[in-house]
PDB file of N, CA and C in Angstrom:
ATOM      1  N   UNK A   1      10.000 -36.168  21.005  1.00  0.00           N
ATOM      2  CA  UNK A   1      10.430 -34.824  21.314  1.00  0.00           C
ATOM      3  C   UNK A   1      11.914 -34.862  21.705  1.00  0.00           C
ATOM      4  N   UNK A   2      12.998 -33.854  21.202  1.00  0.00           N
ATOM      5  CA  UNK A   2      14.166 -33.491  20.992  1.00  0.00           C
ATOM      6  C   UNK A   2      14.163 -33.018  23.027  1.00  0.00           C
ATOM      7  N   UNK A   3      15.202 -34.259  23.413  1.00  0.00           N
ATOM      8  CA  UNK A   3      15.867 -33.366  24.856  1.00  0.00           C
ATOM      9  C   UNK A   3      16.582 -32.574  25.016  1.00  0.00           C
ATOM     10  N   UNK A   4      16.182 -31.198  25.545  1.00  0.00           N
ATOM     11  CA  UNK A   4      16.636 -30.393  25.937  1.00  0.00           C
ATOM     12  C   UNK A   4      17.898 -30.724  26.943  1.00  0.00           C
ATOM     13  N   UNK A   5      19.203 -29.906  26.400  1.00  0.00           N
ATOM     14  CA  UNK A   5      20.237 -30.071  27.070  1.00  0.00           C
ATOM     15  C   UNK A   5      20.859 -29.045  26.880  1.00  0.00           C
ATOM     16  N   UNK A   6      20.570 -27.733  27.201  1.00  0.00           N
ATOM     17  CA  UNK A   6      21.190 -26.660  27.554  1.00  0.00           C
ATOM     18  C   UNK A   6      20.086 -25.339  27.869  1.00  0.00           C
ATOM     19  N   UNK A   7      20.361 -24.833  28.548  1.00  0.00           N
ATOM     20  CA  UNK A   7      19.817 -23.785  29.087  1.00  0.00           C
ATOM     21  C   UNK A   7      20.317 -22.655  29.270  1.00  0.00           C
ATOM     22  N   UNK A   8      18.972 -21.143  29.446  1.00  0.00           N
ATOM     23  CA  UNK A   8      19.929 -19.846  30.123  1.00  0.00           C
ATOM     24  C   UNK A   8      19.902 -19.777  31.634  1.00  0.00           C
ATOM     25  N   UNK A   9      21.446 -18.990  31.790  1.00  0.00           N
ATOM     26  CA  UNK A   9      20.989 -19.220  33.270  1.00  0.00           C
ATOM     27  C   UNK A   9      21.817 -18.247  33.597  1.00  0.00           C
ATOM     28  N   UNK A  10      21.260 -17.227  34.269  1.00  0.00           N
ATOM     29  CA  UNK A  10      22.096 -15.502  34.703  1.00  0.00           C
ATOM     30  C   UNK A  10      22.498 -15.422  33.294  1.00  0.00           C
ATOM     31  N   UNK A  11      21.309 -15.161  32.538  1.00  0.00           N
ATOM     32  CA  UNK A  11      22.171 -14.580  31.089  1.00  0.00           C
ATOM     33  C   UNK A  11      22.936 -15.788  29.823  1.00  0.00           C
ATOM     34  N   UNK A  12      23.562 -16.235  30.242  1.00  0.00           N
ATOM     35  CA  UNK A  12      24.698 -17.145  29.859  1.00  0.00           C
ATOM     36  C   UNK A  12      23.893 -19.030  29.538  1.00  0.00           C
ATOM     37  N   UNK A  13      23.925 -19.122  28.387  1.00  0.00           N
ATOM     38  CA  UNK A  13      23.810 -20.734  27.926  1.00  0.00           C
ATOM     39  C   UNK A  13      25.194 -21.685  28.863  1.00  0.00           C
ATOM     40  N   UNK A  14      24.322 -22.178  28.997  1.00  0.00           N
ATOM     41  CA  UNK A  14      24.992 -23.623  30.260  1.00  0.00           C
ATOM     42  C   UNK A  14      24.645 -24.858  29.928  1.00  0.00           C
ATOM     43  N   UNK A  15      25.321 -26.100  30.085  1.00  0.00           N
ATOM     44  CA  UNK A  15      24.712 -27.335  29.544  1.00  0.00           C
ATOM     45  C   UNK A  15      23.858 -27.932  31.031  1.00  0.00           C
ATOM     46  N   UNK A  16      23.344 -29.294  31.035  1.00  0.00           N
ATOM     47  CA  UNK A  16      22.696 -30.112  32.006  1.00  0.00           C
ATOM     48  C   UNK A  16      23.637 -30.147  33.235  1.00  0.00           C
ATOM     49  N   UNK A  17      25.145 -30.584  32.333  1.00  0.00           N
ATOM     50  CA  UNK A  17      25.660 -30.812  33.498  1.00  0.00           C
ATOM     51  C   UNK A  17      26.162 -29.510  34.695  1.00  0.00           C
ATOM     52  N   UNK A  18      26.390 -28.258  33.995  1.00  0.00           N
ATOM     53  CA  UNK A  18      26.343 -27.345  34.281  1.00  0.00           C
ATOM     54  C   UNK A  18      25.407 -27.029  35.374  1.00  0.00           C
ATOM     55  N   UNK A  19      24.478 -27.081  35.123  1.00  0.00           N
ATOM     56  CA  UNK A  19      22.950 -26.685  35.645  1.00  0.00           C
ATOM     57  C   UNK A  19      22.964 -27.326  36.867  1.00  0.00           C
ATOM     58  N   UNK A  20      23.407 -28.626  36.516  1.00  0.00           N
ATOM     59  CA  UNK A  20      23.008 -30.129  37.697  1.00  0.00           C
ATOM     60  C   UNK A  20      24.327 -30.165  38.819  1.00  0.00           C
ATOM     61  N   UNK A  21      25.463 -29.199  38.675  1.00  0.00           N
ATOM     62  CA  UNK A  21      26.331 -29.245  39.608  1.00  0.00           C
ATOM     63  C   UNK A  21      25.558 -27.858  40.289  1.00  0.00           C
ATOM     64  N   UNK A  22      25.282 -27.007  39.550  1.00  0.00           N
ATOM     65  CA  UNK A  22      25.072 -25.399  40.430  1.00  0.00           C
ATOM     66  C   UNK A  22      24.042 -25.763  41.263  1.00  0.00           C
ATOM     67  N   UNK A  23      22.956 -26.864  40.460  1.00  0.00           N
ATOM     68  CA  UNK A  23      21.527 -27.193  42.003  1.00  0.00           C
ATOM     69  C   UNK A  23      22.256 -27.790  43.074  1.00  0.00           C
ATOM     70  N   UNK A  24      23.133 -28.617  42.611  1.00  0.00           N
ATOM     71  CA  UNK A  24      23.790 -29.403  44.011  1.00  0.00           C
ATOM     72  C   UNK A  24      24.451 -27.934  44.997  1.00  0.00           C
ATOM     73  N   UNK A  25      25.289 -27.670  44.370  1.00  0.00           N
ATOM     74  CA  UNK A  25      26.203 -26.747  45.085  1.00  0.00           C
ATOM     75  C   UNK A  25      25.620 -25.857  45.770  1.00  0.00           C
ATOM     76  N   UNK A  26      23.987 -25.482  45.571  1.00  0.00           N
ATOM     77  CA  UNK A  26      23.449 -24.664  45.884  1.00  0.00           C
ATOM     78  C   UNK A  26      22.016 -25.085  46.551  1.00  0.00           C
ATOM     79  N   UNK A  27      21.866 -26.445  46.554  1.00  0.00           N
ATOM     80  CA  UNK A  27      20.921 -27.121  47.267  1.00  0.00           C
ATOM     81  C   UNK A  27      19.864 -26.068  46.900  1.00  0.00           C
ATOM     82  N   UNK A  28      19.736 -25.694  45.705  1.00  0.00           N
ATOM     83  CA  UNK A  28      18.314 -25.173  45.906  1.00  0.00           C
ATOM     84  C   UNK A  28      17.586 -26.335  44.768  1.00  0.00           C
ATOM     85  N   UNK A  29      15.995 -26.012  44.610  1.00  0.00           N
ATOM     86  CA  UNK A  29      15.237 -26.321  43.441  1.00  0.00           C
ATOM     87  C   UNK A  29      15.561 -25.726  42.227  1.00  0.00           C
ATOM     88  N   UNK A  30      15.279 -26.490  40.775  1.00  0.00           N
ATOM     89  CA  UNK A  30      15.765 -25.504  39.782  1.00  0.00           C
ATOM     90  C   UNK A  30      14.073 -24.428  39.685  1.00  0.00           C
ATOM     91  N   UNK A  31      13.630 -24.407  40.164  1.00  0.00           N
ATOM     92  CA  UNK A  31      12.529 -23.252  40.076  1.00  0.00           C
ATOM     93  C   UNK A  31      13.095 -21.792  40.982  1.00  0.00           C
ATOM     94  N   UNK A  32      13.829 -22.138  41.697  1.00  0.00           N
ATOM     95  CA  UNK A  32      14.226 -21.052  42.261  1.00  0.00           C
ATOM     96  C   UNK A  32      15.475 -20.949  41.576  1.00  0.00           C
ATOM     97  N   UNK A  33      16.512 -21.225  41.473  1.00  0.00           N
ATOM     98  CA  UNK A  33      17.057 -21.207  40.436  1.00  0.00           C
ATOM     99  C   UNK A  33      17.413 -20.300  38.826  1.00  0.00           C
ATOM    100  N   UNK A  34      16.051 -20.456  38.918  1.00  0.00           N
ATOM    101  CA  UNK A  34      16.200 -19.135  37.259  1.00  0.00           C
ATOM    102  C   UNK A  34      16.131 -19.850  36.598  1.00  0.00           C
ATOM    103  N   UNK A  35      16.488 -21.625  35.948  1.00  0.00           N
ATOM    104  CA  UNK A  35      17.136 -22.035  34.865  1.00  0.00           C
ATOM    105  C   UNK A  35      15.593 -21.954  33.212  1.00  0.00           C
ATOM    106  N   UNK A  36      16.333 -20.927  32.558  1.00  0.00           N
ATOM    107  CA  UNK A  36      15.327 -20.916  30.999  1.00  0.00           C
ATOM    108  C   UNK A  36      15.555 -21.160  30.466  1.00  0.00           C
ATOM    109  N   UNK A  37      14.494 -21.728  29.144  1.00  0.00           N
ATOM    110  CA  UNK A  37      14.218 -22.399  28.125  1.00  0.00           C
ATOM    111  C   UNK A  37      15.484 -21.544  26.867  1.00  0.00           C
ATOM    112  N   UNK A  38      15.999 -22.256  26.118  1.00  0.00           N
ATOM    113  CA  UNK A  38      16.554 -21.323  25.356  1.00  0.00           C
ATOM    114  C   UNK A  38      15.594 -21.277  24.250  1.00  0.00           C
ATOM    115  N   UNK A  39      14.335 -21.856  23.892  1.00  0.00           N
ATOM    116  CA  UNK A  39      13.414 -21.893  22.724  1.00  0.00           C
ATOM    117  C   UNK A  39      12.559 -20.920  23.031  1.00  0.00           C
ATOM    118  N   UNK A  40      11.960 -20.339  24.633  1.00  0.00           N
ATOM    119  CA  UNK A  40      10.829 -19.654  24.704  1.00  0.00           C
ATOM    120  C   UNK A  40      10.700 -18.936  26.184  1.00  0.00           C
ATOM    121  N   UNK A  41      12.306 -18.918  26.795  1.00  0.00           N
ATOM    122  CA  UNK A  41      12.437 -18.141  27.854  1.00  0.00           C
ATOM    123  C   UNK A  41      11.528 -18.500  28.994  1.00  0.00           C
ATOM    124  N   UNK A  42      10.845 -19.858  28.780  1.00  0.00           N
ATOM    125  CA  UNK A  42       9.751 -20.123  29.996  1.00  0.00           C
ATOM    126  C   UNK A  42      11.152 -20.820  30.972  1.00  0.00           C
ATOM    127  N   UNK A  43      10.818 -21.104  32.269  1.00  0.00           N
ATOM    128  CA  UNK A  43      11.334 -22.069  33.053  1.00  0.00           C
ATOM    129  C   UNK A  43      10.946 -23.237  32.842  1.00  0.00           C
ATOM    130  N   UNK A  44      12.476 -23.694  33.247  1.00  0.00           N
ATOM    131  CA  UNK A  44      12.563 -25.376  33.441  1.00  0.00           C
ATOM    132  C   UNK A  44      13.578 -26.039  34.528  1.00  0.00           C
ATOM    133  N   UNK A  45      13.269 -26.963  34.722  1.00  0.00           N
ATOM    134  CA  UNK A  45      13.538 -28.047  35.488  1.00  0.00           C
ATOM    135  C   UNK A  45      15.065 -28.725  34.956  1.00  0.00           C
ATOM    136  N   UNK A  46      15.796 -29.171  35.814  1.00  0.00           N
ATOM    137  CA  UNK A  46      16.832 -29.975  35.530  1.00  0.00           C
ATOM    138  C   UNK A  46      16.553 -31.293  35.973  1.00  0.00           C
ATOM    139  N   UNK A  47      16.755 -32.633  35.198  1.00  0.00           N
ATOM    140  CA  UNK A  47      16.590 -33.573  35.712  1.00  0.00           C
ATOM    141  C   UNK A  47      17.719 -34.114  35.463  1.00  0.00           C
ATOM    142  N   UNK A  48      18.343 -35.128  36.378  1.00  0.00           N
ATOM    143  CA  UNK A  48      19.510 -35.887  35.957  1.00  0.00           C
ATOM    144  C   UNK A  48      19.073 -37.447  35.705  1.00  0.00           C
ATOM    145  N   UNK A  49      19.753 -38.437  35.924  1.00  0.00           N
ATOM    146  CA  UNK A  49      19.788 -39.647  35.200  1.00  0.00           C
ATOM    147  C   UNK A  49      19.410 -40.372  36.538  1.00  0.00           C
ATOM    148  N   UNK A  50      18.085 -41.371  36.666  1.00  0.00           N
ATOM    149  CA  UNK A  50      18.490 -41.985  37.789  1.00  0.00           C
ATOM    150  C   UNK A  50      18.851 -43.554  38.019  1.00  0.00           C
ATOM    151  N   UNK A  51      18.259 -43.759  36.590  1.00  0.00           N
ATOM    152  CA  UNK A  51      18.599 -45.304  36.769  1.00  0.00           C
ATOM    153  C   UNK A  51      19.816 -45.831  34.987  1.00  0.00           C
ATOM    154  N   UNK A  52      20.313 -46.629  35.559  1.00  0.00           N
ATOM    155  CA  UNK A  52      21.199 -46.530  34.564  1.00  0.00           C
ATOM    156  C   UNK A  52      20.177 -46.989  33.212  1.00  0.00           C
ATOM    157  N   UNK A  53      20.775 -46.675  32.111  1.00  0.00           N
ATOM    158  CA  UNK A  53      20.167 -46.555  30.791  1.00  0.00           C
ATOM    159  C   UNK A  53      19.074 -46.010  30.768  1.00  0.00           C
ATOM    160  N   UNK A  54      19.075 -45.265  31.567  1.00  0.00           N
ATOM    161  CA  UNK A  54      17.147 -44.878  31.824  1.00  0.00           C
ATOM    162  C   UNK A  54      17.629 -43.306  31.291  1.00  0.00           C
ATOM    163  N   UNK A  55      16.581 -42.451  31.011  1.00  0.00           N
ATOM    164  CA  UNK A  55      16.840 -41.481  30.134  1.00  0.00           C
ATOM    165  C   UNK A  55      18.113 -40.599  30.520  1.00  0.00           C
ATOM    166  N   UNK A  56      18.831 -39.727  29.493  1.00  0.00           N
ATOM    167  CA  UNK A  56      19.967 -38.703  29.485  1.00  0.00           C
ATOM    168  C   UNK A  56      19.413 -38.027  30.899  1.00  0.00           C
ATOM    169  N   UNK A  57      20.447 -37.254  31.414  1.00  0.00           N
ATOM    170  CA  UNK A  57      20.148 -35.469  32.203  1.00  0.00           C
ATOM    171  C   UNK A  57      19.986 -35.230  31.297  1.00  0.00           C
ATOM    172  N   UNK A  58      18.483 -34.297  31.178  1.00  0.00           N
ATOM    173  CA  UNK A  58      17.934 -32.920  30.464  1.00  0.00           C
ATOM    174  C   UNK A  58      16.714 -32.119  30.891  1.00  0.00           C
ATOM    175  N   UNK A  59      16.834 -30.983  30.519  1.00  0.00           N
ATOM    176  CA  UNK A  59      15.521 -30.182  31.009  1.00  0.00           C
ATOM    177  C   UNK A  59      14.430 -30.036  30.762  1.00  0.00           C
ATOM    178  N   UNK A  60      13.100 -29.472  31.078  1.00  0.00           N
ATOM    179  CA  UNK A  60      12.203 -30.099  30.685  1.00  0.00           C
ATOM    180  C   UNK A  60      11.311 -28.738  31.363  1.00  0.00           C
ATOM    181  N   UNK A  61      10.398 -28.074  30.626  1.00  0.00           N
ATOM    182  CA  UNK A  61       9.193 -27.171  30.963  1.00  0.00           C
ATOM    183  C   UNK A  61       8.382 -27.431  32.321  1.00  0.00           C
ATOM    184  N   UNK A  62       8.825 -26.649  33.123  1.00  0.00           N
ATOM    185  CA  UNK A  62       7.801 -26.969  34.328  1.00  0.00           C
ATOM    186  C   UNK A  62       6.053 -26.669  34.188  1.00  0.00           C
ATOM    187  N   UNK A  63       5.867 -25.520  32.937  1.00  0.00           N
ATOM    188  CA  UNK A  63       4.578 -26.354  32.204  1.00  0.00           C
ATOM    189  C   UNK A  63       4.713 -26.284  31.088  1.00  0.00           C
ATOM    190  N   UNK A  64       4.074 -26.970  30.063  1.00  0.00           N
ATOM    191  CA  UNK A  64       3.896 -27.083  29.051  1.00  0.00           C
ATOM    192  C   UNK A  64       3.699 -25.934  27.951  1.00  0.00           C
ATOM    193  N   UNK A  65       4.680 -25.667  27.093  1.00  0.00           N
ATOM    194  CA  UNK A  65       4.337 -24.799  26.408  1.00  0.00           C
ATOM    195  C   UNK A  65       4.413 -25.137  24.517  1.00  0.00           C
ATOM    196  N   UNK A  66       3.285 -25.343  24.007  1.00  0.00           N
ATOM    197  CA  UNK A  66       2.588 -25.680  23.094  1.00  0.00           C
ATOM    198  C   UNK A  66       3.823 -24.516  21.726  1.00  0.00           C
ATOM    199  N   UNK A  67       3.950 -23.711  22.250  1.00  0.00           N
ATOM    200  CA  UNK A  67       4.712 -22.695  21.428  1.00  0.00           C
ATOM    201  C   UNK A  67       6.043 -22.377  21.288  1.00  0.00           C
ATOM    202  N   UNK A  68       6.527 -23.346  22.337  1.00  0.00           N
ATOM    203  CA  UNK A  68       7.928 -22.832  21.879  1.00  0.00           C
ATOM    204  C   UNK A  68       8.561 -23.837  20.902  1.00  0.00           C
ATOM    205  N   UNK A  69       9.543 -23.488  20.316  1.00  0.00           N
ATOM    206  CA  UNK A  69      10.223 -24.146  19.216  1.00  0.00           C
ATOM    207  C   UNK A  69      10.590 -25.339  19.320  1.00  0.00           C
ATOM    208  N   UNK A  70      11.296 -25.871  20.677  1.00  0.00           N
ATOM    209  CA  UNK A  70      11.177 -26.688  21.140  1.00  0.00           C
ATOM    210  C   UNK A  70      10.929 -27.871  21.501  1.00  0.00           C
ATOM    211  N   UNK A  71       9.588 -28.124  21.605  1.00  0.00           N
ATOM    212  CA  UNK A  71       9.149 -28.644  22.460  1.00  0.00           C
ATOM    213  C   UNK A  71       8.509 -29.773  21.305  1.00  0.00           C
TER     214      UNK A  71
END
């Protein structure tokens, strides 16, 4: 499956890294947040990188959705 690396967010397409400075800056969760799917308008999650070579920052369906283009 293709990682998601950009999202909507207040309207406006934003990349990971985008996303992953506004959670910091804003110490919130990305569920509160707003951040959507650009394939199916569901919410998602920002994850960043935690171990080196270990997967990209990208976003990811906080549930599973079988239907969006996506996924």
């Amino acid at each position: 499956m293709p990682k998601m690396e950009h999202c909507t967010y207040t309207g406006k397409e934003i990349s990971i890294h985008e996303a992953l400075k506004i959670k910091a800056d804003r110490g919130q969760s990305s569920s509160k947040l707003g951040f959507l799917c650009i394939g199916c308008n569901c919410l998602v999650r920002a994850h960043r990188s935690l171990v080196k070579g270990g997967p990209k920052p990208h976003f990811e369906h906080f549930k599973i959705n079988p239907d969006c283009p996506l996924f």
